[in-house]
PDB file of N, CA and C in Angstrom:
ATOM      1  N   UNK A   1     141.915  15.704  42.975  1.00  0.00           N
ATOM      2  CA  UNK A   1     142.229  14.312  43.119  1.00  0.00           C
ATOM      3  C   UNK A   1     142.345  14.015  44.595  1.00  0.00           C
ATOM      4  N   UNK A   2     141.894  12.787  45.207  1.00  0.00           N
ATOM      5  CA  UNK A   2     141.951  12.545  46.702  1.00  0.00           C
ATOM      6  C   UNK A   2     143.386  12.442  47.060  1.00  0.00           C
ATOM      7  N   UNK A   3     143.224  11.847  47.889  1.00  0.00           N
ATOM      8  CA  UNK A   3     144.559  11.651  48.844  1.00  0.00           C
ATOM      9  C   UNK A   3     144.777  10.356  48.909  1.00  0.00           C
ATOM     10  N   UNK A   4     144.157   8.990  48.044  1.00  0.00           N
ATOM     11  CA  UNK A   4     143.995   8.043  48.694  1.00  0.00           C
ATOM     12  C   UNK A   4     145.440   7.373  48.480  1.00  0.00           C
ATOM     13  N   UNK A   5     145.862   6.154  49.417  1.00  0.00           N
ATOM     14  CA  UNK A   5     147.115   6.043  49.661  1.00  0.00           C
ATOM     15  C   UNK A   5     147.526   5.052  48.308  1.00  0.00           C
ATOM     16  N   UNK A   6     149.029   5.558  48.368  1.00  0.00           N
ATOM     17  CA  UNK A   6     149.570   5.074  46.970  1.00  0.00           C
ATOM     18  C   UNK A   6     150.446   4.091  47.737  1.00  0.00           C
ATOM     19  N   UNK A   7     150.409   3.520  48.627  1.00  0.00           N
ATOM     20  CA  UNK A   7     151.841   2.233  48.791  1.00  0.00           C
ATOM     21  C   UNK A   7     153.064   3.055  49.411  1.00  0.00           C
ATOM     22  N   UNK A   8     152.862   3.858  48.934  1.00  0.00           N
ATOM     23  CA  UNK A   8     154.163   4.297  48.885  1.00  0.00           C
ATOM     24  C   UNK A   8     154.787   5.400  50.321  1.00  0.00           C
ATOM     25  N   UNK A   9     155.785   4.970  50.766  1.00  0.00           N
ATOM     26  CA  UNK A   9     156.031   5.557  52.312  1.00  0.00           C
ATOM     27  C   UNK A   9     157.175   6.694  52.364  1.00  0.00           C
ATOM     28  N   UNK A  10     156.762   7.818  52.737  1.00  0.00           N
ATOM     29  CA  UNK A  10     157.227   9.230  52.643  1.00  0.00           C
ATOM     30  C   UNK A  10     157.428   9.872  51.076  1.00  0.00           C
ATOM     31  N   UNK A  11     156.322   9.902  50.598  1.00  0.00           N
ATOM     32  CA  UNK A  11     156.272  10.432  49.109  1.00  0.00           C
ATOM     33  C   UNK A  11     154.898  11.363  49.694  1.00  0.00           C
ATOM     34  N   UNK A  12     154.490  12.180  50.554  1.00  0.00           N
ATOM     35  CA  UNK A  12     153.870  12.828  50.751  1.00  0.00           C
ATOM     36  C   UNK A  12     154.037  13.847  49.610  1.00  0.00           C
ATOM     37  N   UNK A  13     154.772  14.884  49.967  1.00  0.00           N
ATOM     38  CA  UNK A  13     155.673  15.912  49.336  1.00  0.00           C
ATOM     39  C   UNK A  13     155.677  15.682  47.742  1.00  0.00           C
ATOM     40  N   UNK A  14     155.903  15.000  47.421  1.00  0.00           N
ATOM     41  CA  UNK A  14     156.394  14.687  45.924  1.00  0.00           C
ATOM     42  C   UNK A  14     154.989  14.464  45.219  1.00  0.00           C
ATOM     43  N   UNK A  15     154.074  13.660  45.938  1.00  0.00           N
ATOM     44  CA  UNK A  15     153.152  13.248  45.495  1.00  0.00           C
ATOM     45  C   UNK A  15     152.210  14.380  45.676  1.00  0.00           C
ATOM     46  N   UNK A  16     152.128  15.547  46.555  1.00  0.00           N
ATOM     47  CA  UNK A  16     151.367  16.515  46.475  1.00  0.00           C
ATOM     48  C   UNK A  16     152.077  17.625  45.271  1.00  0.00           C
ATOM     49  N   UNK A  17     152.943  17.374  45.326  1.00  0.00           N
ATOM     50  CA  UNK A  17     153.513  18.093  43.975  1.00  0.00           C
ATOM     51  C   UNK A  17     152.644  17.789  43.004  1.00  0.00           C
ATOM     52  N   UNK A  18     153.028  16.474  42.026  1.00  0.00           N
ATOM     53  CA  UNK A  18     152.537  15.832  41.425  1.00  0.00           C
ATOM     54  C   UNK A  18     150.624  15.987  41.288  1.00  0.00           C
ATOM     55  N   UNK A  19     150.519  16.191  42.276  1.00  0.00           N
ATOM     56  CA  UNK A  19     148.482  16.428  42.296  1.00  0.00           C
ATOM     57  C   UNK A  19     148.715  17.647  42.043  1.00  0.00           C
ATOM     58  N   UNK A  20     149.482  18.957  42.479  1.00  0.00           N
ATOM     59  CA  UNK A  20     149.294  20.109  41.938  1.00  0.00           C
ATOM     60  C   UNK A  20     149.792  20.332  41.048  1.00  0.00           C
ATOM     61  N   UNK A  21     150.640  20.135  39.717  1.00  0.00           N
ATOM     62  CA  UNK A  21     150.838  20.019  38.443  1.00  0.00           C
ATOM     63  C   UNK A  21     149.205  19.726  38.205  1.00  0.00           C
ATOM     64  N   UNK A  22     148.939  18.636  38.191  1.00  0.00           N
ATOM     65  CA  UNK A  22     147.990  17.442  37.377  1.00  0.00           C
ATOM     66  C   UNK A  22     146.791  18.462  37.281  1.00  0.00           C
ATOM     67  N   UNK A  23     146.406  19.115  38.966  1.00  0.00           N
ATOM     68  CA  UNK A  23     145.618  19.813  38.847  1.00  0.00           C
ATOM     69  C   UNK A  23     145.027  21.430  38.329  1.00  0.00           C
ATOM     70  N   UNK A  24     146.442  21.673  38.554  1.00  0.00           N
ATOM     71  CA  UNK A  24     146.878  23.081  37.112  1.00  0.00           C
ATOM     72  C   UNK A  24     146.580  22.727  35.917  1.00  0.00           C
ATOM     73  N   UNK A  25     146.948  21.771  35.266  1.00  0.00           N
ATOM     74  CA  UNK A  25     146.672  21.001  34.058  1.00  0.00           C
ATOM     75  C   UNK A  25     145.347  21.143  33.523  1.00  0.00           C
ATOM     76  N   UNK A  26     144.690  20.381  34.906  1.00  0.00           N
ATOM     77  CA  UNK A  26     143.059  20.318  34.479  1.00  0.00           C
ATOM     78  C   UNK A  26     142.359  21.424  34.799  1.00  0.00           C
ATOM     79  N   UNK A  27     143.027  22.586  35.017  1.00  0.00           N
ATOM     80  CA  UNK A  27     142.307  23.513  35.280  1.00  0.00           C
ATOM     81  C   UNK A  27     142.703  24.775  34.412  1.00  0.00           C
ATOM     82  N   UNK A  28     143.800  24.221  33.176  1.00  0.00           N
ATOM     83  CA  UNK A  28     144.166  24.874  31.756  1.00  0.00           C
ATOM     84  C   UNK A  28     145.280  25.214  32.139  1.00  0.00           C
ATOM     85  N   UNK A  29     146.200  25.027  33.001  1.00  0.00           N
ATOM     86  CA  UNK A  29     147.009  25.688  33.248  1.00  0.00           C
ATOM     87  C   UNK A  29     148.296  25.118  33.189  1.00  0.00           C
ATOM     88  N   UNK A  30     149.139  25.489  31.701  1.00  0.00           N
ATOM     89  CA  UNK A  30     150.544  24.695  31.550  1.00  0.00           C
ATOM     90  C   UNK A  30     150.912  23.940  32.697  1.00  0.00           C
ATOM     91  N   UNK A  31     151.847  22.845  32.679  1.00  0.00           N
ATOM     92  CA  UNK A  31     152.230  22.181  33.662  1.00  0.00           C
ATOM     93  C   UNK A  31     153.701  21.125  33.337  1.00  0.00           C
ATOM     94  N   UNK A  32     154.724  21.229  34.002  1.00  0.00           N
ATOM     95  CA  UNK A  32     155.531  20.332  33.797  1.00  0.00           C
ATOM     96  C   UNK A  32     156.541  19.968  34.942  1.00  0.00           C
ATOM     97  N   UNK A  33     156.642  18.742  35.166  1.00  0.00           N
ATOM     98  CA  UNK A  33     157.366  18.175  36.122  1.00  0.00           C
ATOM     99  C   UNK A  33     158.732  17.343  36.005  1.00  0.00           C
ATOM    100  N   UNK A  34     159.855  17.674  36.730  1.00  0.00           N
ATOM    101  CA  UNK A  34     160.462  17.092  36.638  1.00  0.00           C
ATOM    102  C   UNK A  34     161.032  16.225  37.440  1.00  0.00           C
ATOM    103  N   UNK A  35     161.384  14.622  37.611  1.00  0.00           N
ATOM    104  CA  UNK A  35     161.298  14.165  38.866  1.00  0.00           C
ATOM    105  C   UNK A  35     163.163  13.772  38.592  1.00  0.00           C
ATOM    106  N   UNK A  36     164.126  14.100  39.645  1.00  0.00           N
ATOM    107  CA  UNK A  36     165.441  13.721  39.862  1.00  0.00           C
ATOM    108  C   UNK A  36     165.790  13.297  40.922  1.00  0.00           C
ATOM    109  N   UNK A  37     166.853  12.004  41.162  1.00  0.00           N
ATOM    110  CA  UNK A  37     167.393  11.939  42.365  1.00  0.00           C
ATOM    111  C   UNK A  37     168.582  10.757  41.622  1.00  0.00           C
ATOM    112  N   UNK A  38     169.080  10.339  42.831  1.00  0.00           N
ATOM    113  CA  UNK A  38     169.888   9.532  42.750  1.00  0.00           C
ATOM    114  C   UNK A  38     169.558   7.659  41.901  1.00  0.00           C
ATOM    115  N   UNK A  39     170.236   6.844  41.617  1.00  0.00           N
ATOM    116  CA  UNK A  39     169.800   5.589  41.298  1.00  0.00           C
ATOM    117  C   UNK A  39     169.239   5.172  43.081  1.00  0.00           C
ATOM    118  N   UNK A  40     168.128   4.642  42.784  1.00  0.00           N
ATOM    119  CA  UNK A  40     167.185   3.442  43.589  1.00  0.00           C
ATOM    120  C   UNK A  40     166.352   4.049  44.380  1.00  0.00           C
ATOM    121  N   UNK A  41     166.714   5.369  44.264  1.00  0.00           N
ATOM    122  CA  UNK A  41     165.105   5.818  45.420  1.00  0.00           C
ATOM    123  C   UNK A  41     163.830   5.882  45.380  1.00  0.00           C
ATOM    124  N   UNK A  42     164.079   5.677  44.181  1.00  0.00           N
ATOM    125  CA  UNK A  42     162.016   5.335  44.050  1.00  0.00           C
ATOM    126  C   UNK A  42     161.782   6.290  43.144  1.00  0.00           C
ATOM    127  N   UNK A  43     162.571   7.204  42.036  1.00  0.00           N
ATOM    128  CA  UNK A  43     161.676   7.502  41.122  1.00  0.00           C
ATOM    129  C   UNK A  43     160.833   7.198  39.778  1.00  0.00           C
ATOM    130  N   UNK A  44     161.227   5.775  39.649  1.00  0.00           N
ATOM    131  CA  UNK A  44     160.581   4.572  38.542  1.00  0.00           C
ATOM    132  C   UNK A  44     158.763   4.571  39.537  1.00  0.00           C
ATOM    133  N   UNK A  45     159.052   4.275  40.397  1.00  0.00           N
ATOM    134  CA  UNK A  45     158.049   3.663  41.218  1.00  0.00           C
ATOM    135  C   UNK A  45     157.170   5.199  41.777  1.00  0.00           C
ATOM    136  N   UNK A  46     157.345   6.340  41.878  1.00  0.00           N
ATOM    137  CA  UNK A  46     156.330   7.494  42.312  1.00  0.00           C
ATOM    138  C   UNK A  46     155.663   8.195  41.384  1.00  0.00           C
ATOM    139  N   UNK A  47     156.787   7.775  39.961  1.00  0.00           N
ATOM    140  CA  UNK A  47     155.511   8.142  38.789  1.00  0.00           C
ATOM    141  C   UNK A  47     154.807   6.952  38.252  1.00  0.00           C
ATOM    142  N   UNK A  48     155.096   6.000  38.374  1.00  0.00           N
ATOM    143  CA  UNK A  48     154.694   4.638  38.200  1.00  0.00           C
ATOM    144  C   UNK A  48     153.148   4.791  38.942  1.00  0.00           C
ATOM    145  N   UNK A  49     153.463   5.517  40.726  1.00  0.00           N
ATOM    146  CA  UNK A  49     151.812   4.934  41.222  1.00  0.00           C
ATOM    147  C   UNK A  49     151.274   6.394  40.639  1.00  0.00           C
ATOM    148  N   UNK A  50     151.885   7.389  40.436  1.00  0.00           N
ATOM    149  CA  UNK A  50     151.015   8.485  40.166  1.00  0.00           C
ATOM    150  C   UNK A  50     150.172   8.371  38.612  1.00  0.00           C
ATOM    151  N   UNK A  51     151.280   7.734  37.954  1.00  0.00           N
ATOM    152  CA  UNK A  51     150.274   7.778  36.538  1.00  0.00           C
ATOM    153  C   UNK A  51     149.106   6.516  36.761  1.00  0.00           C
ATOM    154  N   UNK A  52     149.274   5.789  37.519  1.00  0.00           N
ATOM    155  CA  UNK A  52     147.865   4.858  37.529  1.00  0.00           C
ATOM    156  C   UNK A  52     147.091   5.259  38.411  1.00  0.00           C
ATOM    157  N   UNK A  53     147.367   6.122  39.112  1.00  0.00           N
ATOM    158  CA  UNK A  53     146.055   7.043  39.650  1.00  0.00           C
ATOM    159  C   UNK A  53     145.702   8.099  38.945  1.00  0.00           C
ATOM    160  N   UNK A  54     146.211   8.744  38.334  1.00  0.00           N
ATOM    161  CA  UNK A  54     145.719  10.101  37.485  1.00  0.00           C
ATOM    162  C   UNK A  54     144.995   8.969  36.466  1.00  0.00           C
ATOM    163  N   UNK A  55     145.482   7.965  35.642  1.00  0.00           N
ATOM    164  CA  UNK A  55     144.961   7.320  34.773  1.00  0.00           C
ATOM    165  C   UNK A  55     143.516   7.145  35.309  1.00  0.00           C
ATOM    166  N   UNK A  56     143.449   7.007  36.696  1.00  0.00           N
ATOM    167  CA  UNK A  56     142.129   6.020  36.944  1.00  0.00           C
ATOM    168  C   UNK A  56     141.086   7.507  37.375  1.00  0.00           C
ATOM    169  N   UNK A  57     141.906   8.459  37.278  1.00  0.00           N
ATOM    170  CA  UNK A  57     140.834   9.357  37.662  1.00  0.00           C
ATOM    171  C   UNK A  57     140.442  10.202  36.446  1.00  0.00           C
ATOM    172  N   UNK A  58     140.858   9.496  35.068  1.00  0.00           N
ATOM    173  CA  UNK A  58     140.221  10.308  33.760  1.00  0.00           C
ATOM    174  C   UNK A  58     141.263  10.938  33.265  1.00  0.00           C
ATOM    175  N   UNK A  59     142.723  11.242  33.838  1.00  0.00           N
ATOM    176  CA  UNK A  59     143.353  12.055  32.876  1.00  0.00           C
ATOM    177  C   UNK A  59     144.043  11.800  32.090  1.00  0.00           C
ATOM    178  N   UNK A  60     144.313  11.981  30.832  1.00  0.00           N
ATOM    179  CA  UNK A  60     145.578  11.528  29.883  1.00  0.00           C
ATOM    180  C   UNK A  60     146.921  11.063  30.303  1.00  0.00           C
ATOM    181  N   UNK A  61     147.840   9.860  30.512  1.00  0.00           N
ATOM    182  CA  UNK A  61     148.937   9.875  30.930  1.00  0.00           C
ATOM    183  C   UNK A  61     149.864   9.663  29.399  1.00  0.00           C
ATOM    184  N   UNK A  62     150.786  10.502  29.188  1.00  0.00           N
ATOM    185  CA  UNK A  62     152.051  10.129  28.458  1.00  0.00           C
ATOM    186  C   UNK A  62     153.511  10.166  29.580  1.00  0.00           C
ATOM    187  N   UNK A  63     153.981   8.598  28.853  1.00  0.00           N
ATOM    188  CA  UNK A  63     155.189   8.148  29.547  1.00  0.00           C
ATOM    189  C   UNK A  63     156.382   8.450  28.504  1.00  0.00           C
ATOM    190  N   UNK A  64     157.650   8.407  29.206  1.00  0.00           N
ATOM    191  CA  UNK A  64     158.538   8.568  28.345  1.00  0.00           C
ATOM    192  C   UNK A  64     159.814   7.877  29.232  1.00  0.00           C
ATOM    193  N   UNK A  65     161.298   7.953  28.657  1.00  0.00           N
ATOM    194  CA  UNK A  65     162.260   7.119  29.240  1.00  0.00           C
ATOM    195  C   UNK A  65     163.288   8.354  29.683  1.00  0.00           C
ATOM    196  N   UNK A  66     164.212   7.832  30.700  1.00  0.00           N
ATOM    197  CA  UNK A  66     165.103   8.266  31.513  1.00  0.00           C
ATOM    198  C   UNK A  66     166.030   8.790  30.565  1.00  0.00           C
ATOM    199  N   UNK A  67     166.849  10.390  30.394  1.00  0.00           N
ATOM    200  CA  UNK A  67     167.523  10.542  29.686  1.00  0.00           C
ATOM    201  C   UNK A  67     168.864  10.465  30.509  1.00  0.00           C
ATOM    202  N   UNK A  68     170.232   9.233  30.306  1.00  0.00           N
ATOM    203  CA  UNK A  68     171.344   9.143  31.169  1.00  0.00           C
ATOM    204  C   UNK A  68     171.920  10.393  31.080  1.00  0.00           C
ATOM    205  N   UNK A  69     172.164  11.327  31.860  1.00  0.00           N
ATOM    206  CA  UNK A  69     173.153  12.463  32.142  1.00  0.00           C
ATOM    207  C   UNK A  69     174.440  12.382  32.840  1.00  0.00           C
ATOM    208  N   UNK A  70     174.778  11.377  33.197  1.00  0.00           N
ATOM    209  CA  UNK A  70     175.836  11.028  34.226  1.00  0.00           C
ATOM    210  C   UNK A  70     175.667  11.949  35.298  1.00  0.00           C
ATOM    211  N   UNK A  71     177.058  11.907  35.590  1.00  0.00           N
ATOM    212  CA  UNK A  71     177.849  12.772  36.727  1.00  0.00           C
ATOM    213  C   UNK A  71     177.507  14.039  36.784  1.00  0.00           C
ATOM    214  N   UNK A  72     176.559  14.865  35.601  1.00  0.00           N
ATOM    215  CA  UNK A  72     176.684  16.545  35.581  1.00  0.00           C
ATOM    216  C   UNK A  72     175.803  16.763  36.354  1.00  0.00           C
ATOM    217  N   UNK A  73     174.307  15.612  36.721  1.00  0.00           N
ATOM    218  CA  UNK A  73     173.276  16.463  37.084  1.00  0.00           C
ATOM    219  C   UNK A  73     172.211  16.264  36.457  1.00  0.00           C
ATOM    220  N   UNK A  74     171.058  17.391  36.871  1.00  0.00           N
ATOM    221  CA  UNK A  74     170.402  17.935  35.793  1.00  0.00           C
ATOM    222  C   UNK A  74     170.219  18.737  34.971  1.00  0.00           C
ATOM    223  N   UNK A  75     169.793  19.070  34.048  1.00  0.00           N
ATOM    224  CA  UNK A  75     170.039  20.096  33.005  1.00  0.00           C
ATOM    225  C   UNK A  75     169.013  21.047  33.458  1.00  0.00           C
ATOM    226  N   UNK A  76     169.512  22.620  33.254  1.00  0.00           N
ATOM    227  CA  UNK A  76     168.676  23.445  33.217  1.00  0.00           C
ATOM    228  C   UNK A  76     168.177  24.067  32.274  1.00  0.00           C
ATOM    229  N   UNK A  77     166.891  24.551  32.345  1.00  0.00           N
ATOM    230  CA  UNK A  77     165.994  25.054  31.434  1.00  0.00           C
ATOM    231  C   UNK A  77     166.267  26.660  31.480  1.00  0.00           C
ATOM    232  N   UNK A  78     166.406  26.941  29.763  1.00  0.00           N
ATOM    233  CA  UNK A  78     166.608  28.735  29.902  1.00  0.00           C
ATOM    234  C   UNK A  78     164.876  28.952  29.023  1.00  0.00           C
ATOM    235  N   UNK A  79     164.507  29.694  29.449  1.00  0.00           N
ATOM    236  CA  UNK A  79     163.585  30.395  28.509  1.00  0.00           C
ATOM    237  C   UNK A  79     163.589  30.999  27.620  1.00  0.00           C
ATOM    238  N   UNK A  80     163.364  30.473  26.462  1.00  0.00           N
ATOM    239  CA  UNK A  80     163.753  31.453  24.916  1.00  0.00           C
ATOM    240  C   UNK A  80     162.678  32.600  25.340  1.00  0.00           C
ATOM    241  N   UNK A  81     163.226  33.662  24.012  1.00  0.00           N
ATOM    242  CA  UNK A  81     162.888  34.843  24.031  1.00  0.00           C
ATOM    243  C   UNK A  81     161.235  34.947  23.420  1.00  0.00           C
ATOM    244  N   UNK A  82     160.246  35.844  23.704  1.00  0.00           N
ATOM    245  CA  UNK A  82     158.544  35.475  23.342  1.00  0.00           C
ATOM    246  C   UNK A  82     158.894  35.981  22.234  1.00  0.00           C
ATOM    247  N   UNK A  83     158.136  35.506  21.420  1.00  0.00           N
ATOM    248  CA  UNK A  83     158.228  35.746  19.818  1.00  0.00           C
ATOM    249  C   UNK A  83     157.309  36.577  19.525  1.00  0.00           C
ATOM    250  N   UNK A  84     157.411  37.867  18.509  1.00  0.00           N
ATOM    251  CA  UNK A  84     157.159  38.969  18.863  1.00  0.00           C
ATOM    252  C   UNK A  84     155.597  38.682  17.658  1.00  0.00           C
ATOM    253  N   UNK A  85     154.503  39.465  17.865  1.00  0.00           N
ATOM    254  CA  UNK A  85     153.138  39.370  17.572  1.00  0.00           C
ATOM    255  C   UNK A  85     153.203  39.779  16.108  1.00  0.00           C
ATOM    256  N   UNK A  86     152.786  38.397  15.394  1.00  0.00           N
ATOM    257  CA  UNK A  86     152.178  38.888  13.723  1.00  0.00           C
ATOM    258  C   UNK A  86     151.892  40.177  13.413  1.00  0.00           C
ATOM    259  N   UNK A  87     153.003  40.626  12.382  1.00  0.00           N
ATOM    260  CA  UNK A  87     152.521  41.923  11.667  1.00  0.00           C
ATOM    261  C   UNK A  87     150.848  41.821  11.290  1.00  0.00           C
ATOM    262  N   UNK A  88     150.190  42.578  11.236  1.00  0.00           N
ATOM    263  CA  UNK A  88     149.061  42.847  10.200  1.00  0.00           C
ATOM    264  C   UNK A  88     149.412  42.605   8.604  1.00  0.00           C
ATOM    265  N   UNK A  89     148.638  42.017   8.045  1.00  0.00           N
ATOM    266  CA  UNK A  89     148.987  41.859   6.317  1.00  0.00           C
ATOM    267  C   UNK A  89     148.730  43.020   5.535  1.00  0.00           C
ATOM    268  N   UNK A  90     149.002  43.493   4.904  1.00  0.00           N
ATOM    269  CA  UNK A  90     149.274  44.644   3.512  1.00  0.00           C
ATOM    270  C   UNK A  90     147.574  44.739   3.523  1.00  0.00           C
ATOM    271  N   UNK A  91     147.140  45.433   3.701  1.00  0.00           N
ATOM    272  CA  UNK A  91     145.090  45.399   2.574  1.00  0.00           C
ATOM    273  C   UNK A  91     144.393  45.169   3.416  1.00  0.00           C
ATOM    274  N   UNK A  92     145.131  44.369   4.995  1.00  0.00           N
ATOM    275  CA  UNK A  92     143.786  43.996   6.181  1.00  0.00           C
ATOM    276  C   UNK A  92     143.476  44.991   7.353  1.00  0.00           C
ATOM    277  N   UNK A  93     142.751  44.851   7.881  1.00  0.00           N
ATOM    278  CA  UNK A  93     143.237  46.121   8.772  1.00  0.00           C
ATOM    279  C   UNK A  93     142.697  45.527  10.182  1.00  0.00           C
TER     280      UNK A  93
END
């Protein structure tokens, strides 16, 4: 995806994030982002210009809504345990 400018002033960083997810993605490779900060800094508005540029460059966008967490933060992610490989069936080999 180019570089071309999104409006948006000192979202370098975030927004090259954002292209390298997108582009892991399209290149098969799981991908997930999470964007946090405080109320008003602009994170309505950096996925806002990013999904209408990924949109315009062919890729699938799904949106979703802000989950309120208050005061704790963000939540962290544990990794469940890999789930261990299908027995073979009785008769197959």
């Amino acid at each position: 995806m180019g570089t071309a400018s999104s409006g948006l002033i000192g979202r370098d960083g975030p927004l090259a994030a954002l292209d390298a997810a997108l582009a892991g993605a399209g290149s098969g490779r799981p991908s997930a982002v999470l964007v946090g900060g405080e109320a008003g800094v602009g994170k309505s508005r950096l996925v806002s210009a990013f999904a209408e540029r990924s949109s315009a460059a062919g890729a699938r966008v799904l949106t979703g809504e802000c989950l309120e967490l208050g005061a704790g933060g963000l939540p962290t992610a544990t990794p469940g345990r890999p789930r261990p490989a299908p027995s073979a069936s009785p008769g197959r080999s």
